[in-house]
C-alpha atoms as a PDB file:
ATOM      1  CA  UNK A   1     124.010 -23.465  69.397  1.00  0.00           C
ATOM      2  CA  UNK A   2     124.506 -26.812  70.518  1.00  0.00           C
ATOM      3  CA  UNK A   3     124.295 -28.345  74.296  1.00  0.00           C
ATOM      4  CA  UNK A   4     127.216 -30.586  75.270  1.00  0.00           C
ATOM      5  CA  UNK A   5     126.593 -33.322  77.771  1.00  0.00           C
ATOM      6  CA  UNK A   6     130.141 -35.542  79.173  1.00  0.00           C
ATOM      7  CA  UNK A   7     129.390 -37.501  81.570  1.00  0.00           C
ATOM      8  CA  UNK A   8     131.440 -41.050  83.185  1.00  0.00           C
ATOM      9  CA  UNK A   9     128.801 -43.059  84.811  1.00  0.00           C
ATOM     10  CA  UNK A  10     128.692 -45.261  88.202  1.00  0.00           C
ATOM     11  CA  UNK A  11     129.539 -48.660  88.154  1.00  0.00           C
ATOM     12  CA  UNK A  12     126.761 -49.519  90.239  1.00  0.00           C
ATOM     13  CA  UNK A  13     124.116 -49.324  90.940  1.00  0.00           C
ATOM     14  CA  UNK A  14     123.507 -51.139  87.427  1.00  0.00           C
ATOM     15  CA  UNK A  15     119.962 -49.750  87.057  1.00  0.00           C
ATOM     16  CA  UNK A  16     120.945 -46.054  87.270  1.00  0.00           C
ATOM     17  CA  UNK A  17     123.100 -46.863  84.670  1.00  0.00           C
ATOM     18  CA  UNK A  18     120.301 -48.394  82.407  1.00  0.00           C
ATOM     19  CA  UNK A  19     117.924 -45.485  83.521  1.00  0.00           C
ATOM     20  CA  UNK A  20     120.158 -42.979  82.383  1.00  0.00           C
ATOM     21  CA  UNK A  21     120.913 -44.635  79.019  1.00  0.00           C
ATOM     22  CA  UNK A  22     117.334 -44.634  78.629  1.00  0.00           C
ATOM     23  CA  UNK A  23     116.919 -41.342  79.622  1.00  0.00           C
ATOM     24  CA  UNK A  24     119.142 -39.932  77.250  1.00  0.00           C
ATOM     25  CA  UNK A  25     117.281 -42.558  74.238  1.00  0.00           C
ATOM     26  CA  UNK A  26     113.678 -40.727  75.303  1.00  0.00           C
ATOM     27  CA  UNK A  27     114.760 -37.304  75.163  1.00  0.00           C
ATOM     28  CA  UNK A  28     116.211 -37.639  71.358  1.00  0.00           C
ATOM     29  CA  UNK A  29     120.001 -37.138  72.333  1.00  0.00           C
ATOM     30  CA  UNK A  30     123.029 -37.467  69.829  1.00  0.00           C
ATOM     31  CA  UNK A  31     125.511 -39.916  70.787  1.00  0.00           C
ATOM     32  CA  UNK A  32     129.075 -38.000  69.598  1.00  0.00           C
ATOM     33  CA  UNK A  33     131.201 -41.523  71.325  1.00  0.00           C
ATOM     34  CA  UNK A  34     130.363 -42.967  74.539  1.00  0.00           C
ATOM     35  CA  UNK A  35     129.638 -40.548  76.926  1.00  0.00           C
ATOM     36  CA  UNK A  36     129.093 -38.014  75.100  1.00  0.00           C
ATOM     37  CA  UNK A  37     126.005 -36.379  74.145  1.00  0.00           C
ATOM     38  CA  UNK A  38     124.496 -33.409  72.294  1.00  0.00           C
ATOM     39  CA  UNK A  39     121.394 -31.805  71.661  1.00  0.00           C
ATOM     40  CA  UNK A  40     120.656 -28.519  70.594  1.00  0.00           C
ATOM     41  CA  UNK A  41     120.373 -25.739  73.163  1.00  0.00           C
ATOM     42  CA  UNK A  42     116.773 -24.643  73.112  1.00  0.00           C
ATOM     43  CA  UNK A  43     115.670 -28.771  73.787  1.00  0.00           C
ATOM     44  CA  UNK A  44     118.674 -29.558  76.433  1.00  0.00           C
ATOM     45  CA  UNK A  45     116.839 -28.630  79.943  1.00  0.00           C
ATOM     46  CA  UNK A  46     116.646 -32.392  79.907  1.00  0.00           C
ATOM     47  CA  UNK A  47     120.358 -32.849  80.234  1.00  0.00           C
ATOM     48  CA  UNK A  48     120.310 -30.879  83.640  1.00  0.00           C
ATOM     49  CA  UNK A  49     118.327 -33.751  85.505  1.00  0.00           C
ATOM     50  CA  UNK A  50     120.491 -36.447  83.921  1.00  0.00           C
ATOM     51  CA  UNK A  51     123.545 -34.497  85.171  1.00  0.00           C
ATOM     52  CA  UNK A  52     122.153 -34.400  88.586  1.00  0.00           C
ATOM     53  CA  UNK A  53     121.129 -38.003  88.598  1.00  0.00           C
ATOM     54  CA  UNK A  54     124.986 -39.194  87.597  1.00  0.00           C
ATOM     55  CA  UNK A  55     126.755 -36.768  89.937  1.00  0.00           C
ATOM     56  CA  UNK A  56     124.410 -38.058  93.044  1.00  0.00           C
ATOM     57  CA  UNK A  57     125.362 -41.515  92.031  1.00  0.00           C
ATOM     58  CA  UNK A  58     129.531 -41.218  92.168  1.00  0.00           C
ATOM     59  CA  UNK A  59     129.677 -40.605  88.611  1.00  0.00           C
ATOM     60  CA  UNK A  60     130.835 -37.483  86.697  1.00  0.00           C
ATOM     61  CA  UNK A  61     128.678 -35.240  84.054  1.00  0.00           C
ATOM     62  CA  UNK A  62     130.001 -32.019  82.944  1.00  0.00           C
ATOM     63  CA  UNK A  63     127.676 -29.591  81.011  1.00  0.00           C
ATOM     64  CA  UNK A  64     128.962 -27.108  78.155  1.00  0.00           C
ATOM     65  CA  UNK A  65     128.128 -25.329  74.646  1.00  0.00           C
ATOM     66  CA  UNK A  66     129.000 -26.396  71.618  1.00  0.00           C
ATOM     67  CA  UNK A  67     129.988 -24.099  68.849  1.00  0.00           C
ATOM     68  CA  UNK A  68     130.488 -26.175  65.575  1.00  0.00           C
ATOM     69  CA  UNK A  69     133.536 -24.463  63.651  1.00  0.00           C
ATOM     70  CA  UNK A  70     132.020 -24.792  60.217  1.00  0.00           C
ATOM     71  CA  UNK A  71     128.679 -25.454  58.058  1.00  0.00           C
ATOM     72  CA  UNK A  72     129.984 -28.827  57.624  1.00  0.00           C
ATOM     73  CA  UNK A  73     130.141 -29.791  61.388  1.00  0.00           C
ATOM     74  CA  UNK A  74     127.014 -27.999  61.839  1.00  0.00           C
ATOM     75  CA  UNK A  75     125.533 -30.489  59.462  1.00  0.00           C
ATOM     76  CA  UNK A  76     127.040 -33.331  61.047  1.00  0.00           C
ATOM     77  CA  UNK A  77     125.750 -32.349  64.344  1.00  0.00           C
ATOM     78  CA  UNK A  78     122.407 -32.023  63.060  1.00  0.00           C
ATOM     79  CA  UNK A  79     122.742 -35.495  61.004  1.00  0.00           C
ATOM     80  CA  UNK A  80     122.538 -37.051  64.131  1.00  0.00           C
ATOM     81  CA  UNK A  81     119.197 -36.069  64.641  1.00  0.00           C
ATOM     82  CA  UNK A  82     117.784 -36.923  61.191  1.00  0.00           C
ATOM     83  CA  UNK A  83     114.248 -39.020  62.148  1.00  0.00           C
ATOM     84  CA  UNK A  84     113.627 -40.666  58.872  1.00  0.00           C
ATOM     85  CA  UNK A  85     114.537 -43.839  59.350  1.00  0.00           C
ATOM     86  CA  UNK A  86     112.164 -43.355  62.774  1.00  0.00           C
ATOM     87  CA  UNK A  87     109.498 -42.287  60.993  1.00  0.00           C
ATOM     88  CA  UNK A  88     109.769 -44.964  58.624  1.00  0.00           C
ATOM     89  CA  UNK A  89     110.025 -47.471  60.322  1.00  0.00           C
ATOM     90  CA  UNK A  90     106.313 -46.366  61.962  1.00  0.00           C
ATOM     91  CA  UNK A  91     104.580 -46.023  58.458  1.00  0.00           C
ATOM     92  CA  UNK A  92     106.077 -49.917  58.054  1.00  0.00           C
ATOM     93  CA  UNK A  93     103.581 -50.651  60.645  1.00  0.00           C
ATOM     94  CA  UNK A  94     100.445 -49.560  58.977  1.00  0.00           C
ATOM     95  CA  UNK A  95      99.898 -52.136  56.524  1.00  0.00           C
ATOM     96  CA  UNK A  96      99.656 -55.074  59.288  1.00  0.00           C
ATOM     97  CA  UNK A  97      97.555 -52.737  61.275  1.00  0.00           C
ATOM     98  CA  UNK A  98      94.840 -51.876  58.113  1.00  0.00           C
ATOM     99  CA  UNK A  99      94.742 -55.567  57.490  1.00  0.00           C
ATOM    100  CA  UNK A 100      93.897 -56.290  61.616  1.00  0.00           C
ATOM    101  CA  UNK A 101      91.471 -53.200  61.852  1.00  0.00           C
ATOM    102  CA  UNK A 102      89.499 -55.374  58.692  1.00  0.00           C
ATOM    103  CA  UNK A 103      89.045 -57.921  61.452  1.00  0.00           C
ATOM    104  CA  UNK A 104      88.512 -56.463  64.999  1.00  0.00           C
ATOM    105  CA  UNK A 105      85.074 -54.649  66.875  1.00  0.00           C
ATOM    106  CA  UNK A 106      85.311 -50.505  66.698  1.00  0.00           C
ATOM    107  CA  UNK A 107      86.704 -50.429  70.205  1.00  0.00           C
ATOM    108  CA  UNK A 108      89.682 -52.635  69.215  1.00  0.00           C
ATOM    109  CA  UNK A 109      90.464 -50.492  65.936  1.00  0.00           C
ATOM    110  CA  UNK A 110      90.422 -47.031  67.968  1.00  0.00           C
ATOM    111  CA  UNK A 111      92.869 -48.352  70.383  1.00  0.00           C
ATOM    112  CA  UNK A 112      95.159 -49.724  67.821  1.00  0.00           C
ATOM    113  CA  UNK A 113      94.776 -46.493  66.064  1.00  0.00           C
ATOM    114  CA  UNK A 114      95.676 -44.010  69.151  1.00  0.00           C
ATOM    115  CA  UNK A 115      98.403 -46.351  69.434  1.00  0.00           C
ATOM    116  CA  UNK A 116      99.758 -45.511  66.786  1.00  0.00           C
ATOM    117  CA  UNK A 117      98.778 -42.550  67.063  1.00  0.00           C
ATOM    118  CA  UNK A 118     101.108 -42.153  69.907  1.00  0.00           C
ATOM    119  CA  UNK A 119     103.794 -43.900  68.638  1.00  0.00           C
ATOM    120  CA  UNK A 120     103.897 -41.124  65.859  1.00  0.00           C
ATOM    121  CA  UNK A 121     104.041 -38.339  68.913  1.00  0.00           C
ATOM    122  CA  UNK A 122     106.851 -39.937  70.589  1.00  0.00           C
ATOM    123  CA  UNK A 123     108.840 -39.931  67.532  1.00  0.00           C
ATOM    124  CA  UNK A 124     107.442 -35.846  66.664  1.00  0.00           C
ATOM    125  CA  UNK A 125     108.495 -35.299  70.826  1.00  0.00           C
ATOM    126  CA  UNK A 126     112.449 -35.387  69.532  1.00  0.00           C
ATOM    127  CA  UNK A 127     112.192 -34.688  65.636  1.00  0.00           C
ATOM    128  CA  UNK A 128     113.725 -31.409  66.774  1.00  0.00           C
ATOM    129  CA  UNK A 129     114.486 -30.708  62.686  1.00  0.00           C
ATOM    130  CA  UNK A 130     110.970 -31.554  61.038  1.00  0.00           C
ATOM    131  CA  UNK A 131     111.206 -32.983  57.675  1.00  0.00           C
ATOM    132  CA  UNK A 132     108.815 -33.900  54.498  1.00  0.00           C
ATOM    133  CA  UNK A 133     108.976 -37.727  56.632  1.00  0.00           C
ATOM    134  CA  UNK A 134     107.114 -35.747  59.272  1.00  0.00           C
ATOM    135  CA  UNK A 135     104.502 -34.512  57.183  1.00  0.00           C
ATOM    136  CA  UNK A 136     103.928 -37.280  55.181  1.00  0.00           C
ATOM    137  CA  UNK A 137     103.828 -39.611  58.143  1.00  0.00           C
ATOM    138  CA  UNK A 138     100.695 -37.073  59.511  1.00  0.00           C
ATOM    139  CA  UNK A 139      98.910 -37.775  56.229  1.00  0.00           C
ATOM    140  CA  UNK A 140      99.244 -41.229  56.796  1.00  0.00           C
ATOM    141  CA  UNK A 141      98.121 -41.561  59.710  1.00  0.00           C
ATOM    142  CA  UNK A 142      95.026 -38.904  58.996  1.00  0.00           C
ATOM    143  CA  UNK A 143      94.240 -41.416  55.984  1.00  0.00           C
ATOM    144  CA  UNK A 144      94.659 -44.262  58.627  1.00  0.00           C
ATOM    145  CA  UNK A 145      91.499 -42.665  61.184  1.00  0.00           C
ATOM    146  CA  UNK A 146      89.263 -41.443  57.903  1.00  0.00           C
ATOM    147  CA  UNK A 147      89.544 -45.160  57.365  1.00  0.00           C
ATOM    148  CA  UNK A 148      88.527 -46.343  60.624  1.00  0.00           C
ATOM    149  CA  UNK A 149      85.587 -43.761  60.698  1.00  0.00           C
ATOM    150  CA  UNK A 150      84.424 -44.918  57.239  1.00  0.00           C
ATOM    151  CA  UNK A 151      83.695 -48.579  58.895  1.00  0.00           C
ATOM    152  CA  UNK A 152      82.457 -47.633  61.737  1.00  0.00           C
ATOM    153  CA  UNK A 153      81.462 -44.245  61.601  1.00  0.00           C
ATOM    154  CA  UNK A 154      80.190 -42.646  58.597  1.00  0.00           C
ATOM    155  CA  UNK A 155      78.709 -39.949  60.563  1.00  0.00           C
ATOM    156  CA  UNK A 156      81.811 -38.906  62.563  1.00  0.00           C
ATOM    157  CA  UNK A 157      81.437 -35.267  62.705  1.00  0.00           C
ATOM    158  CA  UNK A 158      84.564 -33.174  61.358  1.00  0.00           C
ATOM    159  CA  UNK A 159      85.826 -30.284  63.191  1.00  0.00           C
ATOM    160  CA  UNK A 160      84.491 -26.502  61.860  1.00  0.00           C
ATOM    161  CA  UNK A 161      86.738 -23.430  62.593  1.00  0.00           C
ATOM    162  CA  UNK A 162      86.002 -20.819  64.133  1.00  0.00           C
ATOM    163  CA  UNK A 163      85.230 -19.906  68.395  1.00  0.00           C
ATOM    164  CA  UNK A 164      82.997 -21.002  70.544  1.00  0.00           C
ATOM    165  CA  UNK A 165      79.257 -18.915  71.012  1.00  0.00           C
ATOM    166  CA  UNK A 166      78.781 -18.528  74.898  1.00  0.00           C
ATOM    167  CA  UNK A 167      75.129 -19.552  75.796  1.00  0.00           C
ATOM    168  CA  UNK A 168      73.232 -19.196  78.572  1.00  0.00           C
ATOM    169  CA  UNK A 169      71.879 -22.157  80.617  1.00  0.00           C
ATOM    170  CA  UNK A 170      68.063 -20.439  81.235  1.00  0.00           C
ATOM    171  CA  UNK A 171      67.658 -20.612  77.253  1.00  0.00           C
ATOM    172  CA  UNK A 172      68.391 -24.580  77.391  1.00  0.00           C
ATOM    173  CA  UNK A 173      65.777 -25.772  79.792  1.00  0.00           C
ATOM    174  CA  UNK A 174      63.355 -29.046  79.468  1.00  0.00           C
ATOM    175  CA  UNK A 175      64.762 -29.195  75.898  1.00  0.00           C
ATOM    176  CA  UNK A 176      64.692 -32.037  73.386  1.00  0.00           C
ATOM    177  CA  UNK A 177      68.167 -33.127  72.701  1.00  0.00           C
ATOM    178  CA  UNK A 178      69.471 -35.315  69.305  1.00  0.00           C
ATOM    179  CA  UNK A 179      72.084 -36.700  68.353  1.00  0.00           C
ATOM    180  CA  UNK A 180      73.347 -40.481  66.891  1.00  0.00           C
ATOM    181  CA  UNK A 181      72.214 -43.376  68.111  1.00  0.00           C
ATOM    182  CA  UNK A 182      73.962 -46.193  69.799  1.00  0.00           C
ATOM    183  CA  UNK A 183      76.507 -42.956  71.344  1.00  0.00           C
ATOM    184  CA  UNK A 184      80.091 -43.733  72.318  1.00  0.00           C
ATOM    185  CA  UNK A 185      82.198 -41.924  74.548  1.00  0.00           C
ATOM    186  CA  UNK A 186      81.850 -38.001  73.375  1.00  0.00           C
ATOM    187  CA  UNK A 187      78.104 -38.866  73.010  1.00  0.00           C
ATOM    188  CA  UNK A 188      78.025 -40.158  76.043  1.00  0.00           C
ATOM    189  CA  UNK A 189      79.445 -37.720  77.834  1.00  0.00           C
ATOM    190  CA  UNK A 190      77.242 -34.682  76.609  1.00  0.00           C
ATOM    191  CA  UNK A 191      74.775 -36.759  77.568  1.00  0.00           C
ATOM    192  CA  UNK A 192      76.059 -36.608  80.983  1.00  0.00           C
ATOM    193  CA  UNK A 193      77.311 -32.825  80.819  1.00  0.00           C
ATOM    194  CA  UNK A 194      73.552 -31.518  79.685  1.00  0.00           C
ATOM    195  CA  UNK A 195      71.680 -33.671  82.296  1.00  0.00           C
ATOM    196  CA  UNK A 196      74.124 -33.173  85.474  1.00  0.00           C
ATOM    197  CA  UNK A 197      74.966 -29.254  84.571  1.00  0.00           C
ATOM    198  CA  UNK A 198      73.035 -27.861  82.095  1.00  0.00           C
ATOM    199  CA  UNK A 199      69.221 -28.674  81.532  1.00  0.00           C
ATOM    200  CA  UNK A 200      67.196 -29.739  84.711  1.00  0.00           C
ATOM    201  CA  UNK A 201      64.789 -31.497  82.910  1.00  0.00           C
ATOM    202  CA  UNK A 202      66.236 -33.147  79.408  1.00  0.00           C
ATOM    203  CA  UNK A 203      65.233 -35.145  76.559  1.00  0.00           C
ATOM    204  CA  UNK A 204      67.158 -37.275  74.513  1.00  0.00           C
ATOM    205  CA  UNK A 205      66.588 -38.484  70.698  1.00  0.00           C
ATOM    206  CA  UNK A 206      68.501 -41.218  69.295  1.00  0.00           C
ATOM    207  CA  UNK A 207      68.841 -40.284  65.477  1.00  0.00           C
ATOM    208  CA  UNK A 208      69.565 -43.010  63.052  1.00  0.00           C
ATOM    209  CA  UNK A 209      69.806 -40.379  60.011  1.00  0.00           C
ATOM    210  CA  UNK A 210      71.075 -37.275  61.099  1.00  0.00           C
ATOM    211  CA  UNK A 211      69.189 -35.206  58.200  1.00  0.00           C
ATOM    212  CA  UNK A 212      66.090 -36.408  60.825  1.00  0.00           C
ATOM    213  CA  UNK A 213      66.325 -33.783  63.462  1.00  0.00           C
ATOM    214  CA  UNK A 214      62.619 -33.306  64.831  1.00  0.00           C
ATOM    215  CA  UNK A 215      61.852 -29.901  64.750  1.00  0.00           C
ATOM    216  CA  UNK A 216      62.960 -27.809  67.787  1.00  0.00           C
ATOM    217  CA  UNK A 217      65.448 -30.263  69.118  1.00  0.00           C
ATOM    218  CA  UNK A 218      69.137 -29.209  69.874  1.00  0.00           C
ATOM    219  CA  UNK A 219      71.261 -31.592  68.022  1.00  0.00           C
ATOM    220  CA  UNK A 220      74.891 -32.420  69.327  1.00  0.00           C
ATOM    221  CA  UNK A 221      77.903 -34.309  68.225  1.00  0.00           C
ATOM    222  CA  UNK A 222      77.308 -34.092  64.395  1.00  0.00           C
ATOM    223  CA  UNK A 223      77.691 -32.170  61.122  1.00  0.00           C
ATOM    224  CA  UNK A 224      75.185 -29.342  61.120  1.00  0.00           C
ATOM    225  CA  UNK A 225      74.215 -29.848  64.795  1.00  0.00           C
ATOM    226  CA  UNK A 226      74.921 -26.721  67.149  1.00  0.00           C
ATOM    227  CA  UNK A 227      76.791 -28.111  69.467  1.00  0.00           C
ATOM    228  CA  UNK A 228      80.136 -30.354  67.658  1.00  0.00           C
ATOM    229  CA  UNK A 229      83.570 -29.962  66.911  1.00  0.00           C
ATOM    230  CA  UNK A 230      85.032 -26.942  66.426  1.00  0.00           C
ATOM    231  CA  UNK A 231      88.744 -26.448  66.011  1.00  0.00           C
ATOM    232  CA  UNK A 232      90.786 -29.370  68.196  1.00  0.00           C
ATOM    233  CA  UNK A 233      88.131 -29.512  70.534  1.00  0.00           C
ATOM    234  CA  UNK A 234      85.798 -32.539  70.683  1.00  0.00           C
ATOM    235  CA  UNK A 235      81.842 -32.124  71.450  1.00  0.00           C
ATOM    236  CA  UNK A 236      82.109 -32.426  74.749  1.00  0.00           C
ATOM    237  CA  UNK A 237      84.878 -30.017  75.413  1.00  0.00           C
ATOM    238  CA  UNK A 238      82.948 -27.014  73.117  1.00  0.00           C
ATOM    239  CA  UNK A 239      79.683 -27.469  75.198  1.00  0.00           C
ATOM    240  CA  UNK A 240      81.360 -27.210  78.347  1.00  0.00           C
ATOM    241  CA  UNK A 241      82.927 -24.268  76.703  1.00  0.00           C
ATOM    242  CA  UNK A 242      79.881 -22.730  75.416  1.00  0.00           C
ATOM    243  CA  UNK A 243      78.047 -22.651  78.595  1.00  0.00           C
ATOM    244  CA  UNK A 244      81.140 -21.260  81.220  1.00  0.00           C
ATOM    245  CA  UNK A 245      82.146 -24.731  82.684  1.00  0.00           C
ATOM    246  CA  UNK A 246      85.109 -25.237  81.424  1.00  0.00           C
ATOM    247  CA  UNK A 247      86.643 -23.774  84.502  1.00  0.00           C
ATOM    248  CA  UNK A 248      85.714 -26.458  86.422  1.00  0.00           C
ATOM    249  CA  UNK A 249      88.911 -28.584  86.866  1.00  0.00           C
ATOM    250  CA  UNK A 250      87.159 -31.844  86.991  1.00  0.00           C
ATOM    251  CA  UNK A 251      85.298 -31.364  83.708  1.00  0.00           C
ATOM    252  CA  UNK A 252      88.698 -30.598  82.438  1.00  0.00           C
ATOM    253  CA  UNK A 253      90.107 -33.730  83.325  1.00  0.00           C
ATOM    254  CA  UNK A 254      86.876 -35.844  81.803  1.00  0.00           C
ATOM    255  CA  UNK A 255      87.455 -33.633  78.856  1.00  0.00           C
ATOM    256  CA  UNK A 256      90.500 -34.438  78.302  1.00  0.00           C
ATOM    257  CA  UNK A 257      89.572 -37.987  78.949  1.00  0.00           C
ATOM    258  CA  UNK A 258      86.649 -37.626  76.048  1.00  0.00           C
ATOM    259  CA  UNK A 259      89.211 -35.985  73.397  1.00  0.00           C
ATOM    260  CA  UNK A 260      91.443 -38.501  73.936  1.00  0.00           C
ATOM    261  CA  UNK A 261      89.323 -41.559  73.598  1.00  0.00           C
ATOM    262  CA  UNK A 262      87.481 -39.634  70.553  1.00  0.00           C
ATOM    263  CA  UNK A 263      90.135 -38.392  68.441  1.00  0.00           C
ATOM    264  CA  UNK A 264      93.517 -39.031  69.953  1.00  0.00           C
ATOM    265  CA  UNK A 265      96.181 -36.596  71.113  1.00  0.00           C
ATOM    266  CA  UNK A 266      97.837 -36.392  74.410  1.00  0.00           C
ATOM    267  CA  UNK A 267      97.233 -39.620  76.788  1.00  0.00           C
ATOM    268  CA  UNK A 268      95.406 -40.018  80.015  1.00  0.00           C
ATOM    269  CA  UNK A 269      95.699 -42.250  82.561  1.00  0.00           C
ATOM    270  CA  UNK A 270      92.350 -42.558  83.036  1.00  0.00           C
ATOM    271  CA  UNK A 271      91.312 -43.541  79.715  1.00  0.00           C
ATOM    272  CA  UNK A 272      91.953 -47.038  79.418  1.00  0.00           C
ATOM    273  CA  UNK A 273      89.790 -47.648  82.663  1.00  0.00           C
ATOM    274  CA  UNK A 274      86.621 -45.276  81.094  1.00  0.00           C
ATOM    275  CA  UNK A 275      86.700 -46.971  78.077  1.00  0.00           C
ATOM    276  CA  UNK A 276      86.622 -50.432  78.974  1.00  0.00           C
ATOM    277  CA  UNK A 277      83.638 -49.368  81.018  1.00  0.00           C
ATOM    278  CA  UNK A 278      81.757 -48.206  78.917  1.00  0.00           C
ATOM    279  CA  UNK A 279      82.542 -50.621  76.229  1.00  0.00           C
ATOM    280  CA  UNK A 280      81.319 -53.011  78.538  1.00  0.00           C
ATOM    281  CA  UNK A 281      77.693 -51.202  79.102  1.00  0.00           C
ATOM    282  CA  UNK A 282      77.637 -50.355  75.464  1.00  0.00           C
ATOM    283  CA  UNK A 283      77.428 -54.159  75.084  1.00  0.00           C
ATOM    284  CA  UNK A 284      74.865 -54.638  77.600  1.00  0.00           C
ATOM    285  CA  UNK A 285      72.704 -52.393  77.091  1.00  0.00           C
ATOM    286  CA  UNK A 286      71.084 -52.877  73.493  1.00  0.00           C
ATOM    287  CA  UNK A 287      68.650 -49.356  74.536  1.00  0.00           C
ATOM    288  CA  UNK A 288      70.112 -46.344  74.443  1.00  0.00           C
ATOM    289  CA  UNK A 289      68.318 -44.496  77.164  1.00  0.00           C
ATOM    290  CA  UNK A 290      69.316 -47.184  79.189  1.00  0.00           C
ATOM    291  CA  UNK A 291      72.687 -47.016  78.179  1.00  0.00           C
ATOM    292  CA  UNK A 292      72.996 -43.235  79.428  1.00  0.00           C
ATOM    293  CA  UNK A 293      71.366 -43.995  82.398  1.00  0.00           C
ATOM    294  CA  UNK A 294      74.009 -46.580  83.270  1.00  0.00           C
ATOM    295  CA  UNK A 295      77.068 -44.089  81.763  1.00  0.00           C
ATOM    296  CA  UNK A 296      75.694 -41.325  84.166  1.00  0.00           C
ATOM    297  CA  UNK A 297      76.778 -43.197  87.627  1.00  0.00           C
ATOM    298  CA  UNK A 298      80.762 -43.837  85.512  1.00  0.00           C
ATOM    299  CA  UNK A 299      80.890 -40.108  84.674  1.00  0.00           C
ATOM    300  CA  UNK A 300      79.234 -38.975  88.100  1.00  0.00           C
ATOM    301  CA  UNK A 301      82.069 -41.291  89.879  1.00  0.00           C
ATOM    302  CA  UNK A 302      84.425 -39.886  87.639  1.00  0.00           C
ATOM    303  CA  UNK A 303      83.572 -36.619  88.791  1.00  0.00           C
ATOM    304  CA  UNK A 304      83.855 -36.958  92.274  1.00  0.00           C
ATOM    305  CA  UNK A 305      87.130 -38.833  92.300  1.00  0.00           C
ATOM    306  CA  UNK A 306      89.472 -36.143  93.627  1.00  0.00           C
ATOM    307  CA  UNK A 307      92.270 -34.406  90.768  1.00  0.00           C
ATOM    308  CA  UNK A 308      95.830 -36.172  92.232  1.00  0.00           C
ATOM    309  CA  UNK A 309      98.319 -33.349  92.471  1.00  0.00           C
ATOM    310  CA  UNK A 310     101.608 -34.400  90.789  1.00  0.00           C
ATOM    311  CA  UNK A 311     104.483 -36.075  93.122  1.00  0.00           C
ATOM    312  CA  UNK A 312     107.648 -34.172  93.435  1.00  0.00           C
ATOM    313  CA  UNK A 313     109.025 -37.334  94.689  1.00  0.00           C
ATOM    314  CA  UNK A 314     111.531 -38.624  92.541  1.00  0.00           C
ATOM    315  CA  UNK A 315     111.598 -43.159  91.685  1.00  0.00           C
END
């Protein structure tokens, strides 16, 4: 079942007319002839608010299924929709961006990389038919970060299945603490996590070979240390997790801040701002205690800043 979208826009105002053709671009829509759109049914909620926009405007939108008469119109309809030349368009960008990465501090190559990360999720967003493109534009762009952690982080943990043990705080306290040195933002932040909410009285070791855990510390944030990865959540996010404060909504936002920044995924507004902080005291800061101690006020302000509710007001 297909969704059917006519609509005759406004004259003016000029920019509702290029919002709405813009609209109708983001949200993956077939063009059948002008002014006339399609997507299929279960994806064309979108069409309702672009209906409503038109009407309020002077113009005229009309909404209706589509039932294609035969297997051949059904593959015509679904032609339209055919993201290949998208997604190829994206892997066409990769060899510039290998060659620049070669070039550029760590910082520099991780934003590049979530850029193009998200590039490749805005294309996925209307690839409402997934095709062998799809999946071999994923392995490309998995090949892409193993890359990028090769140069500048051989000791990037990688993510274990499995769920995540609950502990209990009382069995954490005055603890020794290891994980690598020089830390960046996941590092950072369970740095922040075990000192503000979980052990009164912690230690930190800076490991520059991870098979060098001193005996009895709790090591974090690598492969074989108890608290890392596991599943599509970053460090961070599983020892918030393990320890029952992942309910708080502010540590949810700063984790969601952390797994972006560390591995990619779904943006936050806030991450551009965190990052180029602590980039910043990363450079100044050549000791790494000193480094957390400086990190600790940026995550303590980020924890205080108030969660904005979304606005129902419309631009």
């Amino acid at each position: 079942m297909w969704t059917l979208l006519l609509l005759t826009l406004p004259a003016q105002p000029a920019a509702v007319r290029l919002r709405v053709w813009r609209n109708l671009k983001a949200m993956g829509s077939g063009a059948l002839r002008d002014g006339a759109y399609v997507l299929p049914a279960p994806h064309s909620t979108a069409f309702t608010k672009v209906a409503e926009e038109v009407t309020e405007h002077g113009g005229t939108a009309f909404l209706a299924d589509l039932i294609p008469k035969s297997p051949e119109q059904e593959q015509e309809l679904a032609a339209l929709f055919d993201r290949t030349e998208s997604y190829t368009q994206w892997r066409d960008t990769l060899p510039a961006l290998r060659k620049d990465i070669e070039a550029v501090p760590e910082g520099d190559a991780r934003r590049r990389f979530r850029s193009t990360s998200e590039a490749l999720q805005a294309i996925e967003r209307i690839d409402f038919f997934p095709s062998e493109a799809r999946d071999q534009a994923n392995t490309e762009l998995a090949l892409l970060r193993r890359d990028i952690d090769a140069r500048f982080a051989t000791d990037e943990p990688l993510a274990h299945p499995g769920d995540v043990p609950a502990q209990s705080l009382k069995n954490f306290q005055n603890k020794r603490w290891a994980t690598r040195a020089r830390p960046w933002v996941d590092r950072l932040a369970c740095a922040w996590l075990i000192g503000r909410f979980i052990d009164k009285q912690p230690t930190f070791v800076w490991l520059k070979d991870i098979a060098k855990v001193p005996r009895g510390a709790i090591g974090y944030d690598f492969d074989g240390a108890q608290f890392t990865h596991i599943g599509s959540l970053v460090s961070f996010e599983v020892m918030a997790t393990s320890f029952g404060l992942h309910e708080d909504p502010r540590l949810r936002r700063i984790g969601a801040i952390v797994h972006f920044l560390d591995v990619g995924g779904m943006p936050v507004s806030e991450a551009a701002g965190l990052e180029c902080v602590l980039s910043g005291l990363r450079d100044m800061h050549a000791d790494d205690d000193a480094l957390i101690e400086a990190s600790n006020v940026i995550f303590d302000a980020l924890y205080a800043t108030p969660i904005q509710q979304p606005s129902s007001r419309r631009g």
